[in-house]
N, C-alpha and C. Protein backbone atom coordinates (compact mmCIF):
# COMPACT_ATOMS: atom_id res chain seq x y z
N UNK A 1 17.55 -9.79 0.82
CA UNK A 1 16.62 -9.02 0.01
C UNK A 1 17.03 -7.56 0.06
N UNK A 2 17.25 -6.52 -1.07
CA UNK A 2 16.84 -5.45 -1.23
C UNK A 2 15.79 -4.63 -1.70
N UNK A 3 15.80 -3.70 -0.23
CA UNK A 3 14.31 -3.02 -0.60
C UNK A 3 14.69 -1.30 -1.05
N UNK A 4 14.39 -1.25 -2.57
CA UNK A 4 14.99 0.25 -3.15
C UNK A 4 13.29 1.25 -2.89
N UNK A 5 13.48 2.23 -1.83
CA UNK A 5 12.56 2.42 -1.33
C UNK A 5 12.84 4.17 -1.27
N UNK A 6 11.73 5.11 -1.31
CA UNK A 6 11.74 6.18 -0.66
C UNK A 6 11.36 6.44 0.67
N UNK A 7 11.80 7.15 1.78
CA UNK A 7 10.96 7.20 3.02
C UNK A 7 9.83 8.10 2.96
N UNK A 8 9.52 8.93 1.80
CA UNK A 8 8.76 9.76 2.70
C UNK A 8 7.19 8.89 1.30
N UNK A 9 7.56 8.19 1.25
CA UNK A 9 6.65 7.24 0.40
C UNK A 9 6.07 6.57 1.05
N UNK A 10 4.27 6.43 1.26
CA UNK A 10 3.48 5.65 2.28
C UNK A 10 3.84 4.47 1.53
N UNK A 11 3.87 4.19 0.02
CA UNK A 11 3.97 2.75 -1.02
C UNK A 11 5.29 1.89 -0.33
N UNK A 12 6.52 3.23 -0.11
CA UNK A 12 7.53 2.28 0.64
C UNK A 12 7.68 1.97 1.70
N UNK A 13 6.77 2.82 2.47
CA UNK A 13 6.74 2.22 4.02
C UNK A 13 5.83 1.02 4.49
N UNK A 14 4.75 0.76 3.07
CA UNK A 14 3.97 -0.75 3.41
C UNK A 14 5.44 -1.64 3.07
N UNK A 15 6.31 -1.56 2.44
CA UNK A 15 6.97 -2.65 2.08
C UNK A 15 8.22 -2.74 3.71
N UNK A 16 8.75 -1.97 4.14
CA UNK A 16 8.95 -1.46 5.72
C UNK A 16 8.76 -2.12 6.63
N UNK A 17 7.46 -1.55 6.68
CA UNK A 17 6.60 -2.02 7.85
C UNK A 17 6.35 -3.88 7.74
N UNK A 18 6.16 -4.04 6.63
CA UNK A 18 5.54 -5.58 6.44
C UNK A 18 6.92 -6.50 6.74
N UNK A 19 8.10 -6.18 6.11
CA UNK A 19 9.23 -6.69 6.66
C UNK A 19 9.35 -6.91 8.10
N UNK A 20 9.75 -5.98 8.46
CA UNK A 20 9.58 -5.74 9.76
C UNK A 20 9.16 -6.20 10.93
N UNK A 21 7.38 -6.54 10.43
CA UNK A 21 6.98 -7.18 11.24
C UNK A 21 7.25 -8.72 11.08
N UNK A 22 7.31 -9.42 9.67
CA UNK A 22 7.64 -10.20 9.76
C UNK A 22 8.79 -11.01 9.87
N UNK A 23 9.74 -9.96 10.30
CA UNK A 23 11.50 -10.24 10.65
C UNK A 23 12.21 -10.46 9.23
N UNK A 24 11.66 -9.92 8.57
CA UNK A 24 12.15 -10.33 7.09
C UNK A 24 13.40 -9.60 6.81
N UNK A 25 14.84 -10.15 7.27
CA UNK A 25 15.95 -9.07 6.92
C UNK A 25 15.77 -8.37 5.42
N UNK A 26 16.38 -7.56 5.30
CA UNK A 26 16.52 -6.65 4.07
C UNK A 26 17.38 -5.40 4.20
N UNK A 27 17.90 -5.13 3.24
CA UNK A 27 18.80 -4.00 3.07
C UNK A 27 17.87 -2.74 2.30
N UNK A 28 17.84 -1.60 3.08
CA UNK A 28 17.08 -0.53 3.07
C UNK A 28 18.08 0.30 1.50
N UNK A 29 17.45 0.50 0.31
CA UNK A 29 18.54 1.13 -0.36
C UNK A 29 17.50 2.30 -0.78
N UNK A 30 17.50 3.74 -0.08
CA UNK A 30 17.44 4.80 0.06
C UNK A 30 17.22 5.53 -1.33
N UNK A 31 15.95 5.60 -2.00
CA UNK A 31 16.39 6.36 -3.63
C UNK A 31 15.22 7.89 -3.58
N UNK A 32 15.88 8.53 -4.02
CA UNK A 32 14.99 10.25 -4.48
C UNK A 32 14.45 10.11 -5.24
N UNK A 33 12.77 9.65 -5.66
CA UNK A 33 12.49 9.72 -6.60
C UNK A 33 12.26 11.29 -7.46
N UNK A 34 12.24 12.15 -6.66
CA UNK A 34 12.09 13.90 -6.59
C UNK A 34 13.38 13.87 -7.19
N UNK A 35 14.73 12.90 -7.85
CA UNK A 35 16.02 13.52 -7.95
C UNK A 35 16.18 13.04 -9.54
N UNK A 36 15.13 11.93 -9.82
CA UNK A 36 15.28 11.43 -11.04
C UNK A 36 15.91 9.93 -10.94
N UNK A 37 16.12 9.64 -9.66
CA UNK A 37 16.99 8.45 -9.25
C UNK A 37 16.36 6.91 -10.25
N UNK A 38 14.90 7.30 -10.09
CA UNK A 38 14.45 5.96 -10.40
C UNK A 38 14.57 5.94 -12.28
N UNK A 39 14.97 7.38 -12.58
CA UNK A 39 14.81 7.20 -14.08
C UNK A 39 16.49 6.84 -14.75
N UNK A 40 17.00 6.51 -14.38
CA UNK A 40 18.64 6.04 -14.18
C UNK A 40 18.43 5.02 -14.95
N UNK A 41 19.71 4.77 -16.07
CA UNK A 41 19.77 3.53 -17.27
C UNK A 41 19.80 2.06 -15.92
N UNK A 42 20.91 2.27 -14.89
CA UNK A 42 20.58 1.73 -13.90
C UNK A 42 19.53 0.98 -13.01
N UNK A 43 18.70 1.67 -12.90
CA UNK A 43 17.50 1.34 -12.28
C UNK A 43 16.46 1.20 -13.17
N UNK A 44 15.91 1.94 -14.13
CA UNK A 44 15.67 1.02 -14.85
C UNK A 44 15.54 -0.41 -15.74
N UNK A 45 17.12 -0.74 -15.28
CA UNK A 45 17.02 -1.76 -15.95
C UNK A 45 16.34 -2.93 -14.98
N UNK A 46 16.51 -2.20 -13.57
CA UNK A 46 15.64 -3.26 -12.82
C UNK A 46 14.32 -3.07 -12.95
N UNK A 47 13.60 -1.84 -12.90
CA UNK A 47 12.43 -1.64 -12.91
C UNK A 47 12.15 -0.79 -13.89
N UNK A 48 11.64 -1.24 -15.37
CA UNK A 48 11.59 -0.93 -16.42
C UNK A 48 10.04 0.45 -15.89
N UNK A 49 9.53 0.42 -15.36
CA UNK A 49 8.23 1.57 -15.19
C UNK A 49 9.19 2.52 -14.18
N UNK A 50 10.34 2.15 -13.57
CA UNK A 50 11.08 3.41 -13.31
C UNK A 50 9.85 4.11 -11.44
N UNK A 51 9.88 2.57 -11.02
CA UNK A 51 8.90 3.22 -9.96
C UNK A 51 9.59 2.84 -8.31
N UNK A 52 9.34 3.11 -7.53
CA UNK A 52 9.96 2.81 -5.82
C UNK A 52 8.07 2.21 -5.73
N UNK A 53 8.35 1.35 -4.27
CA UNK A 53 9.11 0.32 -4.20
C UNK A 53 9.56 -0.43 -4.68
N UNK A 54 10.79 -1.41 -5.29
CA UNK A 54 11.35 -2.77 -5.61
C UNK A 54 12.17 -3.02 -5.12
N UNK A 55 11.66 -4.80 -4.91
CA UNK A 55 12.59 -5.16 -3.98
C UNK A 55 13.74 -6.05 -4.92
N UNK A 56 14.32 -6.75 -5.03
CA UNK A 56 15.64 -7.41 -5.46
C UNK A 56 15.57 -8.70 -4.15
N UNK A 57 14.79 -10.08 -4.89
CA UNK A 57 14.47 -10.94 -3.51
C UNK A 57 15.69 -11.61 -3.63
N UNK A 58 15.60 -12.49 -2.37
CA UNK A 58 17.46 -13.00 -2.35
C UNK A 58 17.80 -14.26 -3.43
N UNK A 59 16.87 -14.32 -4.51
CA UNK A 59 17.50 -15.48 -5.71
C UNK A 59 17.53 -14.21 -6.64
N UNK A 60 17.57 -13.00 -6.68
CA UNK A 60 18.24 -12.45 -7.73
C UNK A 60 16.23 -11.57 -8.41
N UNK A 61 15.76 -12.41 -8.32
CA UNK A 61 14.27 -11.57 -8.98
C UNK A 61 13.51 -10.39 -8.61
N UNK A 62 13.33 -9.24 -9.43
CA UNK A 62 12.81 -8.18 -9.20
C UNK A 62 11.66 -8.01 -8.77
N UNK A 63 10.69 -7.75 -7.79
CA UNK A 63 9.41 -7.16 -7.77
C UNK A 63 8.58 -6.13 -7.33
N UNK A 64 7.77 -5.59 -7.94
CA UNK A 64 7.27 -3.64 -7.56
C UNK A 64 6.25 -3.88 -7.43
N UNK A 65 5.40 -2.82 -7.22
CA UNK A 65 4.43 -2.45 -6.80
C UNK A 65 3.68 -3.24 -5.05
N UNK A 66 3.79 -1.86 -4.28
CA UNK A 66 3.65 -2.19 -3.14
C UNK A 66 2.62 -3.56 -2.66
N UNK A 67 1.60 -3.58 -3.18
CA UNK A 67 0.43 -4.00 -2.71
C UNK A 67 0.99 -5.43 -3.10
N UNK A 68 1.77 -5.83 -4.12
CA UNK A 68 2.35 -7.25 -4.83
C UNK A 68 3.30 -7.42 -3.97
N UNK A 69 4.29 -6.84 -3.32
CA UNK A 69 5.43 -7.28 -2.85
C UNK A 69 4.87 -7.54 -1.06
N UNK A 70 4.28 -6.81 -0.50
CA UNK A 70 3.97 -7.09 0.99
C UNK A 70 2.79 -8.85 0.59
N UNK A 71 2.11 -8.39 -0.09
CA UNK A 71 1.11 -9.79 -0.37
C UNK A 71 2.78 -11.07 -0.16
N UNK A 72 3.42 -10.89 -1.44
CA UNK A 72 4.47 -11.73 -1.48
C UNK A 72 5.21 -11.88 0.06
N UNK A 73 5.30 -11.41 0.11
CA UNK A 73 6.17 -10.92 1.82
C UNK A 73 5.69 -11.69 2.50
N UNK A 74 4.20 -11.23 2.76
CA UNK A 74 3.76 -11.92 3.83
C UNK A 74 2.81 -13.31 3.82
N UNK A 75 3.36 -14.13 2.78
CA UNK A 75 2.32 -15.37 2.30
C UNK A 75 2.75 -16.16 3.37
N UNK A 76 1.69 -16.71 3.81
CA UNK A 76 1.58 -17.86 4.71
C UNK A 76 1.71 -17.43 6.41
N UNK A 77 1.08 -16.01 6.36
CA UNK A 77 1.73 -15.06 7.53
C UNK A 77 0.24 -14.59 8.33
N UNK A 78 0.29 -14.57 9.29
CA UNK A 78 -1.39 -13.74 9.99
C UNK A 78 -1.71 -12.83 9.30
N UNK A 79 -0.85 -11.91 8.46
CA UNK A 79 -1.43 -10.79 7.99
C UNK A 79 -2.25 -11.06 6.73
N UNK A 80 -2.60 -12.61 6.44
CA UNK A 80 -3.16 -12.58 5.41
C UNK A 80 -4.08 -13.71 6.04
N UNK A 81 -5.76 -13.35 5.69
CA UNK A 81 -6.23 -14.28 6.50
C UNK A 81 -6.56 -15.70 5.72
N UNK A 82 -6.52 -16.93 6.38
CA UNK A 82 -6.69 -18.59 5.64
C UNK A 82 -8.18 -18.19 5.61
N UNK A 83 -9.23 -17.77 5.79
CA UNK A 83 -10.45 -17.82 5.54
C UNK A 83 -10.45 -17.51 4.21
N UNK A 84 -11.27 -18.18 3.22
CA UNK A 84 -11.18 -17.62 1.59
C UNK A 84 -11.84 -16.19 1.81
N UNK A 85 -13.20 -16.14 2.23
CA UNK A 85 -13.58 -15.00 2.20
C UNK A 85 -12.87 -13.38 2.90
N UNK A 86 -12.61 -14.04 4.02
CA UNK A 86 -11.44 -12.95 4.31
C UNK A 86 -10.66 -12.76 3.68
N UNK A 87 -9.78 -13.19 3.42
CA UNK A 87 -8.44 -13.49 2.55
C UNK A 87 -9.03 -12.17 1.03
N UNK A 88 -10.47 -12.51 0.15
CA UNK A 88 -10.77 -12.07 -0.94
C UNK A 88 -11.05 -10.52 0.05
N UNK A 89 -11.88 -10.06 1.01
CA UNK A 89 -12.33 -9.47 1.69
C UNK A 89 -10.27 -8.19 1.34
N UNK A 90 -9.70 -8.72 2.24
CA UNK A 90 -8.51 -7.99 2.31
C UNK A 90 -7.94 -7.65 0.46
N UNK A 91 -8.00 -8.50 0.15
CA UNK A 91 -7.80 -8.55 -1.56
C UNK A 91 -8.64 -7.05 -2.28
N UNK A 92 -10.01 -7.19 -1.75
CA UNK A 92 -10.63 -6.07 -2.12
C UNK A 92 -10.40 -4.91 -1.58
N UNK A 93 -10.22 -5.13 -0.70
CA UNK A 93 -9.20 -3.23 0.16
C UNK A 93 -7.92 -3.10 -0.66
N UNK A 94 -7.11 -4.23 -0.97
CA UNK A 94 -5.79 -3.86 -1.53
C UNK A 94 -6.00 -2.99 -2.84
N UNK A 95 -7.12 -3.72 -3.92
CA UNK A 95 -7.30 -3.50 -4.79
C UNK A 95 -8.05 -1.48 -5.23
N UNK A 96 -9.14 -1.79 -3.87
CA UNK A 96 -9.64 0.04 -3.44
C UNK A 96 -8.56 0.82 -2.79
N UNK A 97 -7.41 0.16 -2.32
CA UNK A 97 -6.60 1.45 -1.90
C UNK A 97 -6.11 1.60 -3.59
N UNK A 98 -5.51 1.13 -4.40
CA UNK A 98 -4.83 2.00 -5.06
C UNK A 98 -5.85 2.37 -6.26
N UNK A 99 -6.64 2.20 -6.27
CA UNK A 99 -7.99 2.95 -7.31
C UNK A 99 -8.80 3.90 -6.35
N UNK A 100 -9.13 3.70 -5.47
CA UNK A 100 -10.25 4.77 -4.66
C UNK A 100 -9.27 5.25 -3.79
N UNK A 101 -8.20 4.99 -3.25
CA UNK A 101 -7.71 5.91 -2.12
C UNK A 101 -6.03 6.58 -2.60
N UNK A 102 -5.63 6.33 -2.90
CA UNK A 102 -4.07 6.20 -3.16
C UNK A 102 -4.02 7.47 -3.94
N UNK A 103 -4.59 7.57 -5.39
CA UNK A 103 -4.57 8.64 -5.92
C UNK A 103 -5.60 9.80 -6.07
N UNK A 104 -6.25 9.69 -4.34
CA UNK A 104 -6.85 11.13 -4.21
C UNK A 104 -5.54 11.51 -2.49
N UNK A 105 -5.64 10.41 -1.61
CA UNK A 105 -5.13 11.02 -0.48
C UNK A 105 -3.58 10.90 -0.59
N UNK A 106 -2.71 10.33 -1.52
CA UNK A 106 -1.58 10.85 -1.31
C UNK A 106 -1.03 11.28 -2.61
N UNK A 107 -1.64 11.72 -3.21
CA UNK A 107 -1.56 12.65 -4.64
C UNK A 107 -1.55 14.48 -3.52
N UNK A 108 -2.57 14.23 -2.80
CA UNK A 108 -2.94 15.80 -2.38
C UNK A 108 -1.56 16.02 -1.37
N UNK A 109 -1.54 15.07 -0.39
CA UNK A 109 -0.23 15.01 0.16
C UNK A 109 0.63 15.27 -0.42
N UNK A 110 0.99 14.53 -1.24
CA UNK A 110 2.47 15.30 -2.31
C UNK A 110 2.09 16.47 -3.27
N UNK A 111 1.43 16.71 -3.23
CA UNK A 111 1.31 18.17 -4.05
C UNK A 111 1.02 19.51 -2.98
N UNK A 112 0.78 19.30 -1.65
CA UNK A 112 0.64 20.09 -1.23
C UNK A 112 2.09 20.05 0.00
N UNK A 113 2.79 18.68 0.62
CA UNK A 113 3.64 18.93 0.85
C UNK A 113 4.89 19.17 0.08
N UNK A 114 4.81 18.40 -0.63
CA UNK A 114 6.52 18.67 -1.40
C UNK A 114 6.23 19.67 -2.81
N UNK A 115 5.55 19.98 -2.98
CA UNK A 115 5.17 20.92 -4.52
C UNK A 115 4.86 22.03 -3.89
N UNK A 116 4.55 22.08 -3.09
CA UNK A 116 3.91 23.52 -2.60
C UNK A 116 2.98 24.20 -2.32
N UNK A 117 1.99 23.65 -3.07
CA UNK A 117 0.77 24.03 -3.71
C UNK A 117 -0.06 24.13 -2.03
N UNK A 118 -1.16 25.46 -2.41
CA UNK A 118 -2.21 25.53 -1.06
C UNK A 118 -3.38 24.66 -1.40
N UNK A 119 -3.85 23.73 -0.39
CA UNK A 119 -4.83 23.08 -0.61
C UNK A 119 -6.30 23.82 -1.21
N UNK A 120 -5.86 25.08 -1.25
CA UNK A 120 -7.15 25.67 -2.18
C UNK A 120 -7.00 25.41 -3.83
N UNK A 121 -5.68 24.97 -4.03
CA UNK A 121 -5.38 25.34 -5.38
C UNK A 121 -5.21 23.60 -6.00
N UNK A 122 -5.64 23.04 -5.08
CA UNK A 122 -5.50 21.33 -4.99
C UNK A 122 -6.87 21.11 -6.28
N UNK A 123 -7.03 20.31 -7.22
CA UNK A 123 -7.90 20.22 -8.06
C UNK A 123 -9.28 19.27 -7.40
N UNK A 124 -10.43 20.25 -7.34
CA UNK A 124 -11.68 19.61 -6.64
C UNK A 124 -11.52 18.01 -6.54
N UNK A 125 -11.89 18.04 -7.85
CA UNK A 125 -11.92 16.06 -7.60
C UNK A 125 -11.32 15.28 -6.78
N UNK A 126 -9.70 15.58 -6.76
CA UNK A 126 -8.77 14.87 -5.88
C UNK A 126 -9.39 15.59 -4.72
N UNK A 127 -9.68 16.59 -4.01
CA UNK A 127 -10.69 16.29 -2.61
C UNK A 127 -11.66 15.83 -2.40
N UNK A 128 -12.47 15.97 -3.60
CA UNK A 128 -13.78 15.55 -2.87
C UNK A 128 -13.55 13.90 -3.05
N UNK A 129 -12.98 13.42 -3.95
CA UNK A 129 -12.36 11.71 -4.06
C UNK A 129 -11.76 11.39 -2.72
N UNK A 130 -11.44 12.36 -1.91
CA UNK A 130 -10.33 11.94 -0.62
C UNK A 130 -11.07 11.95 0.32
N UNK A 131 -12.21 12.65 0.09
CA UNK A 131 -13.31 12.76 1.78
C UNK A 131 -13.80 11.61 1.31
N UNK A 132 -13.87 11.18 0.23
CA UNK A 132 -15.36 9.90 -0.23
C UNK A 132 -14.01 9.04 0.49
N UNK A 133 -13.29 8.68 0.00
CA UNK A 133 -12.28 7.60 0.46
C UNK A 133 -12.15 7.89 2.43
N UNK A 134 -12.03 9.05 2.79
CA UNK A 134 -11.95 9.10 4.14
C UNK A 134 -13.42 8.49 4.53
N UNK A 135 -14.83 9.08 3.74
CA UNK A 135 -16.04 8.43 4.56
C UNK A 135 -15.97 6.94 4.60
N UNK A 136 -15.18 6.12 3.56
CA UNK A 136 -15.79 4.61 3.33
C UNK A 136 -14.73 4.40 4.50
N UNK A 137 -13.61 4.42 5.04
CA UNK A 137 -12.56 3.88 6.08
C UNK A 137 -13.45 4.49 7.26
N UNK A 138 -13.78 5.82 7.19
CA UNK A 138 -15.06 5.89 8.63
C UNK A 138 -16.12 4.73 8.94
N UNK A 139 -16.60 4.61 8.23
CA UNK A 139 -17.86 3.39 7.77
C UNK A 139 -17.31 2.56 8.44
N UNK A 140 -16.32 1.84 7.50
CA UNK A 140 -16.05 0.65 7.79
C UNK A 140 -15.39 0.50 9.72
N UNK A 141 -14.44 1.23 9.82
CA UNK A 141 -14.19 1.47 11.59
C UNK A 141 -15.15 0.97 12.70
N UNK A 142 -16.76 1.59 12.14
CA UNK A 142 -17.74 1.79 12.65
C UNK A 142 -18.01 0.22 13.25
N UNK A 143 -17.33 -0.97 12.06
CA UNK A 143 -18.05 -1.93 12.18
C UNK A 143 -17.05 -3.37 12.34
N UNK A 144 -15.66 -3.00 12.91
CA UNK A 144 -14.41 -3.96 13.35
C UNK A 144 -13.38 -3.35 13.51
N UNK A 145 -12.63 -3.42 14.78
CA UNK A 145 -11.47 -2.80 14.96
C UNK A 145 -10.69 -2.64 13.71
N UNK A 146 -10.92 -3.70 12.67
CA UNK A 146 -9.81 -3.67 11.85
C UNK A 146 -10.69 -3.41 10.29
N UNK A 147 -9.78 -3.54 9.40
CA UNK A 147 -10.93 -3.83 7.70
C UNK A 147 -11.00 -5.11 7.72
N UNK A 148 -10.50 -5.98 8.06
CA UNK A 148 -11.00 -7.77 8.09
C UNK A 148 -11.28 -8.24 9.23
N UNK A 149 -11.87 -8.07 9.90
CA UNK A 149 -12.49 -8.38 11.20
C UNK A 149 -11.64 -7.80 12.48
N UNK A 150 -10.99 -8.79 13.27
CA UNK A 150 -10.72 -8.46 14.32
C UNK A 150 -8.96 -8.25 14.99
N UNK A 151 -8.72 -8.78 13.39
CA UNK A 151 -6.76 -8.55 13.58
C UNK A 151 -6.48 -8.00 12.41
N UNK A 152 -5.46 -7.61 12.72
CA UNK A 152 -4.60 -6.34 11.41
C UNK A 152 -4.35 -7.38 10.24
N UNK A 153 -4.25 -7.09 8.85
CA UNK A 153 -4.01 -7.54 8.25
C UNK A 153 -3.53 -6.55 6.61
N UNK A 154 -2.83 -6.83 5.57
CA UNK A 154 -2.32 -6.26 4.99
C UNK A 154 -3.55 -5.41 4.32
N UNK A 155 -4.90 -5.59 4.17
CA UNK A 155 -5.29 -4.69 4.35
C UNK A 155 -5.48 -2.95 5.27
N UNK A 156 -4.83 -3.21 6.08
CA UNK A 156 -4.75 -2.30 7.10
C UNK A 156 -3.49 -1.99 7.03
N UNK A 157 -2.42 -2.35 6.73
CA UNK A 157 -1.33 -2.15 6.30
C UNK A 157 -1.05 -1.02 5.10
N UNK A 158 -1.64 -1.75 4.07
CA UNK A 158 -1.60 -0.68 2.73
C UNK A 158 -2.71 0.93 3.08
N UNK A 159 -3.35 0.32 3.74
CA UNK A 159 -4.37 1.69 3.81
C UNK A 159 -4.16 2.53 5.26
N UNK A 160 -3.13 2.36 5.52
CA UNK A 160 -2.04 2.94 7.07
C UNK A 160 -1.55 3.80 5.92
N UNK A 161 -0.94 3.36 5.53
CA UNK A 161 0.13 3.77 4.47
C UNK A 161 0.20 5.53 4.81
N UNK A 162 -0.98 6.19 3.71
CA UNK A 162 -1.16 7.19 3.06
C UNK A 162 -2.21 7.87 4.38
N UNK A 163 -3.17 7.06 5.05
CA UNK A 163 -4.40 7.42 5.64
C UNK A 163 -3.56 8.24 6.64
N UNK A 164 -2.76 7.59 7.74
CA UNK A 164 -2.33 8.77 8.36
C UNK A 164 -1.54 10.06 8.21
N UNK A 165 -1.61 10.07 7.04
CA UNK A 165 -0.63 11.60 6.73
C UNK A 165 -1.32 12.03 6.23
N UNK A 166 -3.02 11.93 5.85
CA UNK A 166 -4.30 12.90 5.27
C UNK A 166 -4.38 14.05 5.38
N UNK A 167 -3.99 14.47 6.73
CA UNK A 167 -3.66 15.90 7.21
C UNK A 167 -2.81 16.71 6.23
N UNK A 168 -1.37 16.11 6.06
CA UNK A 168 -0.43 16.60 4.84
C UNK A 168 -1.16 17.15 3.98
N UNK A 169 -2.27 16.46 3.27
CA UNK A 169 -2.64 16.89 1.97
C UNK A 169 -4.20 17.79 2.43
N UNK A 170 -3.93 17.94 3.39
CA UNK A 170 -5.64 18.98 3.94
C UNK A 170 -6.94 18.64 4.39
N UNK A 171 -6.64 17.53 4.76
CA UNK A 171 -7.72 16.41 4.97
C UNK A 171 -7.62 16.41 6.38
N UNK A 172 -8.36 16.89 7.06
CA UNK A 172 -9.15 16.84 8.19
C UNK A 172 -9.31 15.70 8.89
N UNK A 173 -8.30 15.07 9.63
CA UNK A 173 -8.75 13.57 10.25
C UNK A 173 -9.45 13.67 11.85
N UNK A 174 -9.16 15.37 12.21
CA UNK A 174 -10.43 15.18 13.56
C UNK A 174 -12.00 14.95 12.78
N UNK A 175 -12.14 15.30 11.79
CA UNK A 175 -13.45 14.67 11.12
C UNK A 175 -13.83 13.49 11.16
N UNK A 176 -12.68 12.75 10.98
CA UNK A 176 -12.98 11.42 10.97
C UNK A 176 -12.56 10.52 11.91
N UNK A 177 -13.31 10.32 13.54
CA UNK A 177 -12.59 10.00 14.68
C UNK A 177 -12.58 8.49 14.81
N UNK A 178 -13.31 7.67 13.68
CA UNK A 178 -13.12 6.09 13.72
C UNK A 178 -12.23 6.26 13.46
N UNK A 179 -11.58 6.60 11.84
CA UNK A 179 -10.36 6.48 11.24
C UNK A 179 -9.06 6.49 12.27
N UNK A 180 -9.31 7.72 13.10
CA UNK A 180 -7.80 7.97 13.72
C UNK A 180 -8.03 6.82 14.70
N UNK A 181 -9.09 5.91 15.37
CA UNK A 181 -9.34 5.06 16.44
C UNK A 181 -8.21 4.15 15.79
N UNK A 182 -8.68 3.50 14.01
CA UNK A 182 -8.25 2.37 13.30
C UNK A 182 -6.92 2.72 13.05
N UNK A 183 -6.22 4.08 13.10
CA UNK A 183 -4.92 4.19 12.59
C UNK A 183 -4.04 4.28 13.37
N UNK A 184 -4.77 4.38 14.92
CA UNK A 184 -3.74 4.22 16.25
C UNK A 184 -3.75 2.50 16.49
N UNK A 185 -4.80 1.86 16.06
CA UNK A 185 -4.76 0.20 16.24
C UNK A 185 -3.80 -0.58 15.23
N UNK A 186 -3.66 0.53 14.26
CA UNK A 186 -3.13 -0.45 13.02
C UNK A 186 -1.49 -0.03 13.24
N UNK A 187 -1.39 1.11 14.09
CA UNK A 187 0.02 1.57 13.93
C UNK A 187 0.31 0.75 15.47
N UNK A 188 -0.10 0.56 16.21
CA UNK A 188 0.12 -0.17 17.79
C UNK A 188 0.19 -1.91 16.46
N UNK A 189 -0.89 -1.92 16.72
CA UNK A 189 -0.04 -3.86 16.11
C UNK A 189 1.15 -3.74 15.35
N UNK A 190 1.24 -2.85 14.42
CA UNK A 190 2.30 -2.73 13.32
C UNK A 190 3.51 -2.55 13.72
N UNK A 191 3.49 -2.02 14.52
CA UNK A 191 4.76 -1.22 15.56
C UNK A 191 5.27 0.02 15.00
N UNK A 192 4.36 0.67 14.52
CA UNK A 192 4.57 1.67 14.07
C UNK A 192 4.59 2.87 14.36
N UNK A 193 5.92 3.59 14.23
CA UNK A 193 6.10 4.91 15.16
C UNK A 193 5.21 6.23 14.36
């Protein structure tokens, strides 16, 4: 398998990490999306939306978007739980990280680390969208080591992602001391440095 990935991308480090844990060899292929890499007649032709992560699985078939390819990754794996309701339970975090969390906490991250920009000049919404997204992962902390009960699962995976680099984008995580409890548990199972 090739995984065409950025590092400093939380989207490519769920696909990473999920390998990883599940011993899933793969060849790491390194792309800038900051360089225009992904907009290449090249790469496009693999990934017509021109986006990181995609992987290239080992019969030759393309597939993107993070939250689709670790699900794929890890079918039939602990990180996905056999309980239906769990199982839908994690489904619904996958689905709120990239609508409620994704594009307030690592939108601000990349605009304030790699663009430049001072988190004063960060557009309201995308903060106050990023504390609401930091309160619901507080909440939830409050009430299972993990977001699906009591073991890590790709819910906790995708929402590792972006959550611990909140700080990057101005987000205050001594505020939120479940969160950092859940992001030292999720990065200890994960093996994540």
């Amino acid at each position: 398998m090739k995984v065409y990935g950025d590092s400093i991308s939380g989207n490519c480090l769920k696909v990473k990490w999920t390998a990883d844990r599940l011993r899933i060899p793969y060849d790491w292929i390194e792309v800038d999306f900051q360089k225009g890499t992904t907009r290449t007649p090249e790469f496009l032709a693999l990934n017509p939306a021109g986006q990181v992560p995609l992987v290239i699985l080992d019969d030759g078939r393309p597939l993107a978007q993070s939250n689709a390819i670790i699900v794929h990754l890890a079918e039939g794996s602990e990180l996905i739980p056999a309980d239906a309701y769990d199982r839908a339970k994690m489904f619904e975090w996958l689905f709120w990280e990239q609508y409620s969390h994704e594009p307030y906490i690592a939108v601000a991250r990349f605009q304030v680390r790699y663009l430049g920009r001072a988190v004063s000049e960060l557009e309201p919404r995308i903060v106050e969208r990023g504390r609401a997204a930091l309160a619901r992962l507080e909440l939830a902390a409050a009430f299972s080591p993990f977001l699906v009960g009591a073991a890590v699962t790709l819910a906790d995976v995708s929402l590792v992602a972006y959550t611990r680099w909140a700080d990057h984008g101005g987000f205050e995580l001594s505020d939120y001391p479940g969160v950092q409890g859940w992001i030292g548990r999720v990065e200890q199972a994960m093996g994540i440095e």
